[in-house]
N, C-alpha and C. Protein backbone atom coordinates (compact mmCIF):
# COMPACT_ATOMS: atom_id res chain seq x y z
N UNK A 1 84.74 94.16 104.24
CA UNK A 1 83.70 93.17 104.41
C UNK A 1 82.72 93.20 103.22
N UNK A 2 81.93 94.34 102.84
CA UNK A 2 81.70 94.40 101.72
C UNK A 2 82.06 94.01 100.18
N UNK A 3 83.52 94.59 100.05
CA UNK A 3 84.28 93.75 99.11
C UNK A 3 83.85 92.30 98.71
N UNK A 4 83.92 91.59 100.43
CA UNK A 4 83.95 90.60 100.29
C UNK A 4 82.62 89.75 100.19
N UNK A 5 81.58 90.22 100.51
CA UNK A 5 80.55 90.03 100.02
C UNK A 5 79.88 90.06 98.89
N UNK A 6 80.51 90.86 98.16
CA UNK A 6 80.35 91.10 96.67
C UNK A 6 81.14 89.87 96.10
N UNK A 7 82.22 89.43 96.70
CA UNK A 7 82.94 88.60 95.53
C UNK A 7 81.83 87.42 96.18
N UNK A 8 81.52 86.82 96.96
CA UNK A 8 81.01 85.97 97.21
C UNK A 8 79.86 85.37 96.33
N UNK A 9 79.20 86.96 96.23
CA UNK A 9 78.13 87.26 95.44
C UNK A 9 78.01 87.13 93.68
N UNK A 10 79.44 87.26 93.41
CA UNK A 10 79.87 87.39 92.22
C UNK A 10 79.68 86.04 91.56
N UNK A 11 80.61 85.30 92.96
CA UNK A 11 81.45 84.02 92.59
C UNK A 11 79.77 82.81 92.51
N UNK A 12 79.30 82.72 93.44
CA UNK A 12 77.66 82.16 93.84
C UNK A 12 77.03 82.17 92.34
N UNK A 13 76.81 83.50 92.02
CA UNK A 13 75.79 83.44 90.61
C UNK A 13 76.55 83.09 89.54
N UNK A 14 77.97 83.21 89.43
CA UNK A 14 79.03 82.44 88.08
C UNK A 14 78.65 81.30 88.50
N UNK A 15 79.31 80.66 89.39
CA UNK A 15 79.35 78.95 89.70
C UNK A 15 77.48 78.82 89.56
N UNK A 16 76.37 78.59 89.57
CA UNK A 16 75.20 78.80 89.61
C UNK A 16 74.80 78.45 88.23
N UNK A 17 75.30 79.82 87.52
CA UNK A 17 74.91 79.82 85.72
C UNK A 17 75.60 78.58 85.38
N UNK A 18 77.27 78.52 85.39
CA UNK A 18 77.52 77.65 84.77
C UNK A 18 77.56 75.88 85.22
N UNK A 19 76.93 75.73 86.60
CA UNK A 19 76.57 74.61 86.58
C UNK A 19 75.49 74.22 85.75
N UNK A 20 74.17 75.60 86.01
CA UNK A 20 73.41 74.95 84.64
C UNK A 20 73.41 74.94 83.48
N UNK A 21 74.43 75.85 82.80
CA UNK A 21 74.50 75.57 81.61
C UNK A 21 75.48 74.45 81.52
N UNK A 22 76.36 73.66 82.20
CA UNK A 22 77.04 72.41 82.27
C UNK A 22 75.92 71.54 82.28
N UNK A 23 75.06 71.54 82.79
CA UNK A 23 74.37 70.38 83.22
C UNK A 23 72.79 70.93 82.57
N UNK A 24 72.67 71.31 81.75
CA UNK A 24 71.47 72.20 81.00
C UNK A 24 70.38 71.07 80.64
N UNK A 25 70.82 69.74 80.15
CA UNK A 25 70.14 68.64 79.43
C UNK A 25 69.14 68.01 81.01
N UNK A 26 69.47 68.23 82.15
CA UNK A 26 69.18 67.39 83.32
C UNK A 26 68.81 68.47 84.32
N UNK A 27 67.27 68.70 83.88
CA UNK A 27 66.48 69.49 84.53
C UNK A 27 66.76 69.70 86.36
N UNK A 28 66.89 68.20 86.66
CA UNK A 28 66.96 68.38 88.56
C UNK A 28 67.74 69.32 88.62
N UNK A 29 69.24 68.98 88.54
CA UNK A 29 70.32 69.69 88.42
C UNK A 29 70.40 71.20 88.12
N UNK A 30 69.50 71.84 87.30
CA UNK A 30 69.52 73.17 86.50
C UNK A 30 68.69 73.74 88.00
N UNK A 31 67.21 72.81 88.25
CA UNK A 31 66.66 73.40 89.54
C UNK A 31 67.42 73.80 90.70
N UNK A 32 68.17 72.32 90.72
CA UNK A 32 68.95 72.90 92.27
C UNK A 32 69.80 73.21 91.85
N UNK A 33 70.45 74.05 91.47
CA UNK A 33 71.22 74.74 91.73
C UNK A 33 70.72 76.18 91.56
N UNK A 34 70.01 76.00 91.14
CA UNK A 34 69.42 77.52 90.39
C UNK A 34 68.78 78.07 91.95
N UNK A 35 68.22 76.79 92.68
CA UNK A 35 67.37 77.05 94.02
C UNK A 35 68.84 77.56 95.56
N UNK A 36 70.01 76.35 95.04
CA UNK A 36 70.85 76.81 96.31
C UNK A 36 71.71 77.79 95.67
N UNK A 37 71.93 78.34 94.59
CA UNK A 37 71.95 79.96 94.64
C UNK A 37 71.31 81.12 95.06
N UNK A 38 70.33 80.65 94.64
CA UNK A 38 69.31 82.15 95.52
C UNK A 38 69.29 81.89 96.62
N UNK A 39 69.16 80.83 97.05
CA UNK A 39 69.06 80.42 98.72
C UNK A 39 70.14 81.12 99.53
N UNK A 40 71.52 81.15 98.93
CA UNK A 40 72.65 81.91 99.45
C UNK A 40 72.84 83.17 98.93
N UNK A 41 72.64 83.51 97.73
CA UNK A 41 72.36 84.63 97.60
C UNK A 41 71.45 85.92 97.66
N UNK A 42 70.27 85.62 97.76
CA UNK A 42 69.43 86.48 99.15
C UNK A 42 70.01 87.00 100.41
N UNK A 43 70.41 86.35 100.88
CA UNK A 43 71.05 86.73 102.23
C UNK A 43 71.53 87.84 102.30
N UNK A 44 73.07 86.78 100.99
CA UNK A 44 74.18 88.11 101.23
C UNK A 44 73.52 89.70 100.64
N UNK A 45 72.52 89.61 99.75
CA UNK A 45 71.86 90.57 98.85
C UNK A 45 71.56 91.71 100.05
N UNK A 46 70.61 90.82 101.26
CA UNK A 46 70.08 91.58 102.48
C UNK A 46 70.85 92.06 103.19
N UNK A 47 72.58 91.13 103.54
CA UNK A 47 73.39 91.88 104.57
C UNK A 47 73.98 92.91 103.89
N UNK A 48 74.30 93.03 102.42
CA UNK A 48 74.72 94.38 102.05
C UNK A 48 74.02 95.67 102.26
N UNK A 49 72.43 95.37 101.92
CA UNK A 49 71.65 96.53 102.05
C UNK A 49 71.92 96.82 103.69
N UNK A 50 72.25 95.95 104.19
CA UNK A 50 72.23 96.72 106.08
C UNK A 50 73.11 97.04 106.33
N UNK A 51 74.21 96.72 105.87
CA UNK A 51 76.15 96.83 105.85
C UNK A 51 75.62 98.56 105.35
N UNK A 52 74.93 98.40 104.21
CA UNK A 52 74.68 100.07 103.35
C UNK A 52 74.10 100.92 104.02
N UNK A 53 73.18 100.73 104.73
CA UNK A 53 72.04 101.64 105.49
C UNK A 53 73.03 101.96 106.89
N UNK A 54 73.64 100.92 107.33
CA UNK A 54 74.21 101.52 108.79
C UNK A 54 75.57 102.30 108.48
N UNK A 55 76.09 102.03 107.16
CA UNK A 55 77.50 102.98 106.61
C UNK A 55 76.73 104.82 106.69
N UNK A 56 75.57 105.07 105.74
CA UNK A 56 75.01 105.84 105.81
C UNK A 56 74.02 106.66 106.62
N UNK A 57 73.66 105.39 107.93
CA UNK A 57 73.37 106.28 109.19
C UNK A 57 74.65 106.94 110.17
N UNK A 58 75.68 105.87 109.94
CA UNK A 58 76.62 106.82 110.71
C UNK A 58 77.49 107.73 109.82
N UNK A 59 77.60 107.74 108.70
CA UNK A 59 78.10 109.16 108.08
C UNK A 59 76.74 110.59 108.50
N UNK A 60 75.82 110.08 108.88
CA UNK A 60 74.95 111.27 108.94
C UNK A 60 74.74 111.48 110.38
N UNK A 61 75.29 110.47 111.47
CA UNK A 61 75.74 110.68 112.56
C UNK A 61 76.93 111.68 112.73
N UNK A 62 77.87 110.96 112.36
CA UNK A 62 78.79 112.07 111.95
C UNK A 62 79.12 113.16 111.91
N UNK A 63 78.82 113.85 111.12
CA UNK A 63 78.40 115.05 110.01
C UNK A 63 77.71 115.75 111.01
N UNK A 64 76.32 115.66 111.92
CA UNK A 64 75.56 116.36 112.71
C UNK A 64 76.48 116.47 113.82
N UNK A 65 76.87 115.62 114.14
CA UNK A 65 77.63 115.28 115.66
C UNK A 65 79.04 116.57 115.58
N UNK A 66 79.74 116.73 113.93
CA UNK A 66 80.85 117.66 113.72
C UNK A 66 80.50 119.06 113.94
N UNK A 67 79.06 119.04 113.79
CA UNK A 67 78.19 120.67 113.65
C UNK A 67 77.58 120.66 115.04
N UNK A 68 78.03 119.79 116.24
CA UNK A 68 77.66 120.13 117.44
C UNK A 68 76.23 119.47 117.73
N UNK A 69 75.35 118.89 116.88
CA UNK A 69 74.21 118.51 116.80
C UNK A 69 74.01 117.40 117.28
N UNK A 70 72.52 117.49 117.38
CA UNK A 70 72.06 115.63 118.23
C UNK A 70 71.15 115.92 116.95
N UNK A 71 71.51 114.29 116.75
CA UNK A 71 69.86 113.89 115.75
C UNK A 71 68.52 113.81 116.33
N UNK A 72 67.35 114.61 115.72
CA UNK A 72 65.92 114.47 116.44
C UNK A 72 65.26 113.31 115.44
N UNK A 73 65.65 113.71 114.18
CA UNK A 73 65.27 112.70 113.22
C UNK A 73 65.58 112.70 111.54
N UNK A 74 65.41 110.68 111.43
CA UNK A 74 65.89 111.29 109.95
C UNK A 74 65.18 110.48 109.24
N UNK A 75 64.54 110.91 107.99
CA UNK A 75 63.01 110.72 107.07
C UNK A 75 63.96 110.51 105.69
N UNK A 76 63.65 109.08 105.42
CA UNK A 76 64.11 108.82 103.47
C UNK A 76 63.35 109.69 102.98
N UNK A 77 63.65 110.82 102.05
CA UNK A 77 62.93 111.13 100.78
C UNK A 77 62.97 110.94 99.11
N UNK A 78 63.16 109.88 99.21
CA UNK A 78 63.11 109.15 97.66
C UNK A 78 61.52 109.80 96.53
N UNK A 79 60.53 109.13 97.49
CA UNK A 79 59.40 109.55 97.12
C UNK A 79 58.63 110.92 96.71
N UNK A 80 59.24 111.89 97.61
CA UNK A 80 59.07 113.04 97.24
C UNK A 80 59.96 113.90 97.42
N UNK A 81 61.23 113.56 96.06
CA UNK A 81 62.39 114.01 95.53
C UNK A 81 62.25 115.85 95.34
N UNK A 82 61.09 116.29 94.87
CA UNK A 82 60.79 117.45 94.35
C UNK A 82 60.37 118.20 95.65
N UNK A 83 60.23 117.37 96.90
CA UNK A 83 60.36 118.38 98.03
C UNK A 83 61.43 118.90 98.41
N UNK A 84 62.48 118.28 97.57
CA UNK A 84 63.64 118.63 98.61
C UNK A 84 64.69 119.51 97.78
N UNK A 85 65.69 120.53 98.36
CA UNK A 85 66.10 121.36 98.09
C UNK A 85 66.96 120.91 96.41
N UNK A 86 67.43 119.20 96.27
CA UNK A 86 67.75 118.78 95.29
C UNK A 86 67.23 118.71 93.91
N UNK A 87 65.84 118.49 94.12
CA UNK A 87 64.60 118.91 93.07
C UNK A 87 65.52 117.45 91.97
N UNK A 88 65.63 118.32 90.57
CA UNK A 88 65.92 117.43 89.76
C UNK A 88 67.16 116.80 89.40
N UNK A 89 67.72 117.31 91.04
CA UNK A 89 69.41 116.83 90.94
C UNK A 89 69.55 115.40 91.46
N UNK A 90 68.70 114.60 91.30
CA UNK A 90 68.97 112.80 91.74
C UNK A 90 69.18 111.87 90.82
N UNK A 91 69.36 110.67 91.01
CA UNK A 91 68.76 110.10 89.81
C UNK A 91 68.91 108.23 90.79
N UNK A 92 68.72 107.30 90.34
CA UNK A 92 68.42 106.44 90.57
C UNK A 92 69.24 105.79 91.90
N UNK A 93 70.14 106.37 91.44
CA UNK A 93 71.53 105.78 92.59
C UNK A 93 71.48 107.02 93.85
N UNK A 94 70.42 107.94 94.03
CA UNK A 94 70.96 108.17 95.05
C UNK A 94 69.97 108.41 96.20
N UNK A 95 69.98 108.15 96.97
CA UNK A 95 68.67 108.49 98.63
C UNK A 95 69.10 109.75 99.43
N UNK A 96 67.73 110.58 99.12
CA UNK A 96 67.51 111.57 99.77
C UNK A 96 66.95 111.52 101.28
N UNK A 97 67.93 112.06 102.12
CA UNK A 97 67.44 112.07 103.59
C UNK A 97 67.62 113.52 104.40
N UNK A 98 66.24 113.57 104.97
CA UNK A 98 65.80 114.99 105.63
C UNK A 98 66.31 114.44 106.83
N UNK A 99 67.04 115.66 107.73
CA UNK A 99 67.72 115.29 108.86
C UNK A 99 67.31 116.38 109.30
N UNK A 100 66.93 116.43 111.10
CA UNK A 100 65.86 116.99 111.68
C UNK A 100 66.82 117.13 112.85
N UNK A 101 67.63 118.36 113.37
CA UNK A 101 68.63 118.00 114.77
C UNK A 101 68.67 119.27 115.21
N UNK A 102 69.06 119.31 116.30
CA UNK A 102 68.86 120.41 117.32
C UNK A 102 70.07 120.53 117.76
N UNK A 103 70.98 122.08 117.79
CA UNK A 103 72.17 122.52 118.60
C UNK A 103 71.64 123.51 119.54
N UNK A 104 72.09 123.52 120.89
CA UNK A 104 71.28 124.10 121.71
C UNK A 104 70.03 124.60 121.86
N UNK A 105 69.37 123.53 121.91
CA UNK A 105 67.87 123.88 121.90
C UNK A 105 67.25 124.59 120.59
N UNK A 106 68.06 124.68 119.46
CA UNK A 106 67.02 125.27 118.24
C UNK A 106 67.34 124.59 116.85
N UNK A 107 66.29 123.95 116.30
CA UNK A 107 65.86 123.10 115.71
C UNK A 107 66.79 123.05 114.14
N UNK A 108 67.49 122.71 113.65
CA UNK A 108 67.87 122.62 111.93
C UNK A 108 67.30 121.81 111.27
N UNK A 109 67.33 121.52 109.82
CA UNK A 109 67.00 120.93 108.70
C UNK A 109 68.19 120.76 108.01
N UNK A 110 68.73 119.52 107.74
CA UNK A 110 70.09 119.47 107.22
C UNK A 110 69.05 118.63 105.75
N UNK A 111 69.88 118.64 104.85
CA UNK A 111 69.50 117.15 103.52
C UNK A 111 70.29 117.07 103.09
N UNK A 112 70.23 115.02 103.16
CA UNK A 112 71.92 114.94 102.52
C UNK A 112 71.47 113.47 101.52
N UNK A 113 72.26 113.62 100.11
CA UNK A 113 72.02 113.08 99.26
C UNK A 113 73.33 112.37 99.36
N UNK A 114 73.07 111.18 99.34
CA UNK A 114 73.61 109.57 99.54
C UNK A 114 73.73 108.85 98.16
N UNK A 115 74.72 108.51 97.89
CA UNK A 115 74.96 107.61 96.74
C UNK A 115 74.61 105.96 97.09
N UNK A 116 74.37 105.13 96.31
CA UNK A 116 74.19 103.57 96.99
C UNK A 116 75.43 102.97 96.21
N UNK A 117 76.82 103.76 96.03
CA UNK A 117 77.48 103.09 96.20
C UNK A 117 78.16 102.43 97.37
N UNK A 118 78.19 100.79 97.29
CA UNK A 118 78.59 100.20 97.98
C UNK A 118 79.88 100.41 98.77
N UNK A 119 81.10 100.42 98.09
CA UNK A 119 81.91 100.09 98.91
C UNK A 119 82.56 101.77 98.96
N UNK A 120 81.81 103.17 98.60
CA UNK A 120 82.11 104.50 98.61
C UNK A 120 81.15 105.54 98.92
N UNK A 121 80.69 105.83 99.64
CA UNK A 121 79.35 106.31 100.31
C UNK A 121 80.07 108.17 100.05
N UNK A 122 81.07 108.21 99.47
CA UNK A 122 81.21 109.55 99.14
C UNK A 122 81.78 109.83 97.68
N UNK A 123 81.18 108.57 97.07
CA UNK A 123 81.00 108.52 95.38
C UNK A 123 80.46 110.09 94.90
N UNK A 124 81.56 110.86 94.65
CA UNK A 124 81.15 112.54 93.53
C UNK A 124 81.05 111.87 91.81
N UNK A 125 80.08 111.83 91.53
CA UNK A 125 79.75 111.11 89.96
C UNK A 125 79.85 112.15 89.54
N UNK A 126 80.07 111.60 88.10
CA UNK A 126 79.74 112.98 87.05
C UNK A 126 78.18 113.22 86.82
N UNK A 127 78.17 115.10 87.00
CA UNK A 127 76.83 115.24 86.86
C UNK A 127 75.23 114.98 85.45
N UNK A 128 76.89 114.59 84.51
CA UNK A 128 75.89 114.66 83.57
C UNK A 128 75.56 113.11 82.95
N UNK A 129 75.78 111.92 83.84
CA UNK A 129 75.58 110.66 84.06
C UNK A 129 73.77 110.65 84.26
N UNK A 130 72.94 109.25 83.56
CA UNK A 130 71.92 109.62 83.75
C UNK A 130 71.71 108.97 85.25
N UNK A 131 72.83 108.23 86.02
CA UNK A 131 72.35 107.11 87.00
C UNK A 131 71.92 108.16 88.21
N UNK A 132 72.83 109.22 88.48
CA UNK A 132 72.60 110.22 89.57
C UNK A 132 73.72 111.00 89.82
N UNK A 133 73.87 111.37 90.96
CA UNK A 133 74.73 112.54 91.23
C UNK A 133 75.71 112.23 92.44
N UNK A 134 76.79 113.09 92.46
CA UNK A 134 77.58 112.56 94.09
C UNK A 134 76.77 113.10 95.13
N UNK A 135 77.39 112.80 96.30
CA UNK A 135 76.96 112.93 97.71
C UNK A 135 76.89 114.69 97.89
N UNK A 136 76.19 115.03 98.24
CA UNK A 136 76.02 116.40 98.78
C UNK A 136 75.34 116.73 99.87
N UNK A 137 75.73 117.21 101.02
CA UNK A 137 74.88 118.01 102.25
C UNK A 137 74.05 119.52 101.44
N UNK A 138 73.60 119.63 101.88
CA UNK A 138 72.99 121.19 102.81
C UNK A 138 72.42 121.20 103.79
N UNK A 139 72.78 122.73 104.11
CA UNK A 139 72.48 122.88 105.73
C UNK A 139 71.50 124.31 105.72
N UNK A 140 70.20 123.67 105.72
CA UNK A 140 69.50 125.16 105.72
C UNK A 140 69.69 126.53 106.85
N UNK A 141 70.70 126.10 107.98
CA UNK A 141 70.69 126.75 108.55
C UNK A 141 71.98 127.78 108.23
N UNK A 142 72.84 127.04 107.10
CA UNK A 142 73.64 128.09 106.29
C UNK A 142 72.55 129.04 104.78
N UNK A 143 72.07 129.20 105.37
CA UNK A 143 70.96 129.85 104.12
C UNK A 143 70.86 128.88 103.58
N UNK A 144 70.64 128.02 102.82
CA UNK A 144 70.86 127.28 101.88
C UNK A 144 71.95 127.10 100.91
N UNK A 145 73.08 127.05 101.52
CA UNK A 145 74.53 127.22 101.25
C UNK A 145 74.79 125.49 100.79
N UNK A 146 75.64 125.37 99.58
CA UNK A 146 76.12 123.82 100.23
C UNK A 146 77.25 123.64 100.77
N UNK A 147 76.76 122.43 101.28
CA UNK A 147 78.12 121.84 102.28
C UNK A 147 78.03 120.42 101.88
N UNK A 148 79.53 120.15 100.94
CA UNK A 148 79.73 118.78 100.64
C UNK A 148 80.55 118.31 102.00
N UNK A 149 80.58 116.70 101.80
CA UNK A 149 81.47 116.69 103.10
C UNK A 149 82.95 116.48 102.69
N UNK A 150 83.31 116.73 101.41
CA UNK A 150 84.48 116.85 100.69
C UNK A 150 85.22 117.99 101.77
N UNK A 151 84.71 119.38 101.57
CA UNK A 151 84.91 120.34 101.94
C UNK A 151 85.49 120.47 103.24
């Protein structure tokens, strides 16, 4: 589905440009189209980000649920990257999330670093890329051990 939203997305802003540069001399024309592109392309822009966010709530459903766990809660840390056990291991492409869950009654701290790739939510990049890094767990309740979900 994604895939296919992307080509949609692809196809929308090609057909878009080159109607106005076809039709470049005749201002209406350059407007509307320029207007019923974004008009359709917003959308799809928004259903990816939610297609993205619910791929990555249930991989972190998942993952807790494999370790016996219920989720208590889970906090984006984008903002304060340097709180988290990753420090200067992020980079633009990826969302840090503190996961807060309980196996029989006693409390863990999991953090798991999320790629925003689209159609691969277990994108391992190369580390020495400036965009960011692959997907990685830890589980503080393994000492601070990692746990990819490769593994």
């Amino acid at each position: 589905m994604q895939s296919l939203l992307v080509f949609m997305f692809v196809f929308i802003l090609l057909g878009g440009i080159l109607i106005s540069l076809f039709y470049r001399k005749r201002k209406k024309i350059v407007v509307a189209s320029t207007l019923i592109m974004m008009a359709v392309n917003i959308p799809i822009l928004l259903i990816m980000a939610s297609m993205h966010n619910d791929t990555l709530n249930k991989e972190i459903e998942n993952v807790i649920r494999a370790r016996n766990g219920e989720i208590i809660e889970v906090v984006k840390m984008n903002e304060d990257s340097e709180r988290t056990p990753f420090k200067e291991q992020t980079g633009r492409s990826n969302i840090i999330f503190k996961v807060t869950y309980k196996v029989r009654d006693e409390v863990f701290v999991a953090w798991y670093r999320a790629v925003k790739t689209l159609n691969d939510i277990h994108d391992q990049k190369d580390e020495k890329r400036v965009r960011g890094y692959g997907e990685m767990w830890i589980f503080e309740s393994d000492e601070m051990s990692e746990w990819s979900s490769e593994k």
